[in-house]
C-alpha atoms as a PDB file:
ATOM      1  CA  UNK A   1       0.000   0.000   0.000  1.00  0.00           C
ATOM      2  CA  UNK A   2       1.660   2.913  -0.962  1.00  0.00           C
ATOM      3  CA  UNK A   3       0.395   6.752  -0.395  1.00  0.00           C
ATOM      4  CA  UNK A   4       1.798  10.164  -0.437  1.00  0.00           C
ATOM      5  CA  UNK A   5       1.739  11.155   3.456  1.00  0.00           C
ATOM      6  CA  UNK A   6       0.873  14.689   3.024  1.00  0.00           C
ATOM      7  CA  UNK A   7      -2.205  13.342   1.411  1.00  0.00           C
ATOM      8  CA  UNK A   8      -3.489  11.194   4.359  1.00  0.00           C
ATOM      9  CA  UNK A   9      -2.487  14.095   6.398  1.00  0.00           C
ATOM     10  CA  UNK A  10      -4.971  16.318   5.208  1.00  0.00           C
ATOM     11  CA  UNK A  11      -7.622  13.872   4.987  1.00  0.00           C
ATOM     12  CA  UNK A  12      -7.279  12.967   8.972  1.00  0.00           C
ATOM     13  CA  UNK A  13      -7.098  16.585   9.921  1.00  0.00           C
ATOM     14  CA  UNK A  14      -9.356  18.150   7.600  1.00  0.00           C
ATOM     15  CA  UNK A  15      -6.865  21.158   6.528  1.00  0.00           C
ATOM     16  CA  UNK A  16      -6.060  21.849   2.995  1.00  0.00           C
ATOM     17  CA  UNK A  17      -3.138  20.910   1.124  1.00  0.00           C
ATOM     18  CA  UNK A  18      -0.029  23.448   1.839  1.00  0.00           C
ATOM     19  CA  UNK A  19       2.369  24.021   4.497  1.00  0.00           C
ATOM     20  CA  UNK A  20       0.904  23.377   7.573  1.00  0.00           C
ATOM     21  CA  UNK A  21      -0.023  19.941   6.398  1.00  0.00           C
ATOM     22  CA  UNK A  22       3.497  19.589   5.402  1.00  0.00           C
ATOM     23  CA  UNK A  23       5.124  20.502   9.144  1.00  0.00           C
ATOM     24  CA  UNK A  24       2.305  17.899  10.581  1.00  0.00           C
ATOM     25  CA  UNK A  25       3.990  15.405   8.238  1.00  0.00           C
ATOM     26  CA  UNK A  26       7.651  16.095   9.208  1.00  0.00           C
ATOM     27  CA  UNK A  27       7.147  15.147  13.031  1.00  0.00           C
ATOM     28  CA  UNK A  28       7.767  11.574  12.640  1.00  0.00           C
ATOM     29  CA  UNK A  29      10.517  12.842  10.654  1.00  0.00           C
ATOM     30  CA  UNK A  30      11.844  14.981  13.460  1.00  0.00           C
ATOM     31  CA  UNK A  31      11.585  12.243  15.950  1.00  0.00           C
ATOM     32  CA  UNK A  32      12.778   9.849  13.281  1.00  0.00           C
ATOM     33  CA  UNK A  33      16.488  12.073  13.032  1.00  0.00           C
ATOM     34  CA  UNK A  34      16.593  12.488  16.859  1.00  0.00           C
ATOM     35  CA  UNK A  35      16.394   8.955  17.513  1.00  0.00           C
ATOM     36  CA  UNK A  36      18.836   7.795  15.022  1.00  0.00           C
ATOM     37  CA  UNK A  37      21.080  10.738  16.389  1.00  0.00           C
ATOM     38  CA  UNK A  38      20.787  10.412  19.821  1.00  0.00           C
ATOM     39  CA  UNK A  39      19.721   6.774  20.582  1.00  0.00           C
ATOM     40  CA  UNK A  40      23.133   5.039  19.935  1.00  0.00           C
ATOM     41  CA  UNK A  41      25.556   7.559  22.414  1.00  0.00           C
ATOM     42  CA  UNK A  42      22.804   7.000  25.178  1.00  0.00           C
ATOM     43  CA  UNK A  43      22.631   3.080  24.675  1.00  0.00           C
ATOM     44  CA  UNK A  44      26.417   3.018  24.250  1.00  0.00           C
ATOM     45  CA  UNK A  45      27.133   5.378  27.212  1.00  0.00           C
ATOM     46  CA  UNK A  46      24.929   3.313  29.740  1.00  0.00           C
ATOM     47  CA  UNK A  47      25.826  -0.173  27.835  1.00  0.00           C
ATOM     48  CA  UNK A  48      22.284  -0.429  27.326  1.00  0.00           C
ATOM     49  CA  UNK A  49      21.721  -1.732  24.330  1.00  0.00           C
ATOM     50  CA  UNK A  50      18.904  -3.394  24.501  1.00  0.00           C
ATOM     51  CA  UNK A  51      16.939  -1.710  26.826  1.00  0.00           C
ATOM     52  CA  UNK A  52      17.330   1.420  24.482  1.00  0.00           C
ATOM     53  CA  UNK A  53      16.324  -0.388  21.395  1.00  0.00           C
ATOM     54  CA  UNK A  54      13.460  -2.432  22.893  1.00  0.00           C
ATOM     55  CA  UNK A  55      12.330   0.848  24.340  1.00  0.00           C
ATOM     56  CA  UNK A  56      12.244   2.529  21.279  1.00  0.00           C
ATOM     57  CA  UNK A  57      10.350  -0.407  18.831  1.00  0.00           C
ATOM     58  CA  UNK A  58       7.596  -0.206  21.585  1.00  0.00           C
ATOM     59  CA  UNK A  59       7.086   3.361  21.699  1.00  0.00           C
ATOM     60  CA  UNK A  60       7.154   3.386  17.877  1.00  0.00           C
ATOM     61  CA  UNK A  61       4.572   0.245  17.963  1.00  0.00           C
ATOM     62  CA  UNK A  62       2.421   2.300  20.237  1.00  0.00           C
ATOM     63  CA  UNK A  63       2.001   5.767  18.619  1.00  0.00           C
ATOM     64  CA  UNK A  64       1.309   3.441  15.520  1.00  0.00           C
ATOM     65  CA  UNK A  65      -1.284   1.912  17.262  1.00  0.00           C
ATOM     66  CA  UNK A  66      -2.866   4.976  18.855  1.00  0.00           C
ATOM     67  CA  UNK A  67      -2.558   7.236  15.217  1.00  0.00           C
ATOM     68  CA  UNK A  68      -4.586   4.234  13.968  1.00  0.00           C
ATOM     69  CA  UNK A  69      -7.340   4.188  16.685  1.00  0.00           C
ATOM     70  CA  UNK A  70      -7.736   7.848  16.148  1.00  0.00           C
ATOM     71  CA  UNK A  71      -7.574   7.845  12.729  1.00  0.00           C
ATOM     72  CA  UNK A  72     -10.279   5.075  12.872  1.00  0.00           C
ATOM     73  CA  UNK A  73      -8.086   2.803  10.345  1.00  0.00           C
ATOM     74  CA  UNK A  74      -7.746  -0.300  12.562  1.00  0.00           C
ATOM     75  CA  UNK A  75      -6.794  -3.219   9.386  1.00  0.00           C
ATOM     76  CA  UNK A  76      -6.919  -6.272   9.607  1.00  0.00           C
ATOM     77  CA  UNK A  77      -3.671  -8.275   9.122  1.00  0.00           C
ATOM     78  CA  UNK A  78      -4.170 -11.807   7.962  1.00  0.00           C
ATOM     79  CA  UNK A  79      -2.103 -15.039   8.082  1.00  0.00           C
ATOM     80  CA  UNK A  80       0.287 -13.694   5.075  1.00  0.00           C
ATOM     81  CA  UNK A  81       0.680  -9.933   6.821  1.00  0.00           C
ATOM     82  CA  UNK A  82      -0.819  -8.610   4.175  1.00  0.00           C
ATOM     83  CA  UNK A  83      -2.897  -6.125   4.897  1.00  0.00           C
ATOM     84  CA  UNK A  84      -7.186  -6.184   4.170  1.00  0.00           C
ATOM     85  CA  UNK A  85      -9.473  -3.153   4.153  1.00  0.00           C
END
């Protein structure tokens, strides 16, 4: 399933098209950079490697989760992953 974000953006918010439906689709961008950036000093300062990485998959996995719920775009996954409407 592919899609252009700014697109689904607008149609979960109800703005028009233009630039403040653009800076709503750079935040997981934002947070994207920060956690490639930051993530890897912290885990190898404390020698928490996992904890780090588990840590961030799950609060990825959630705010997936929740943008779905809100969104009201809960899919169904079958046996193959692929994904039903």
């Amino acid at each position: 399933m592919t899609f252009f974000l700014p697109t689904q953006v607008v149609a979960i918010t109800g703005q028009k098209l233009g630039f403040q439906a653009s800076l709503v689709t750079a935040i997981p961008w934002i947070f994207g950079l920060a956690s490639v950036a930051f993530s890897p000093a912290l885990a190898d300062r404390t020698r928490q490697h996992r904890i780090i990485g588990c840590g961030l998959l799950l609060v990825t996995a959630l705010f997936k989760k929740t943008n779905e719920i809100e969104a009201g775009h809960l899919d169904k996954v079958d046996a193959r992953g692929a994904l039903d409407n």
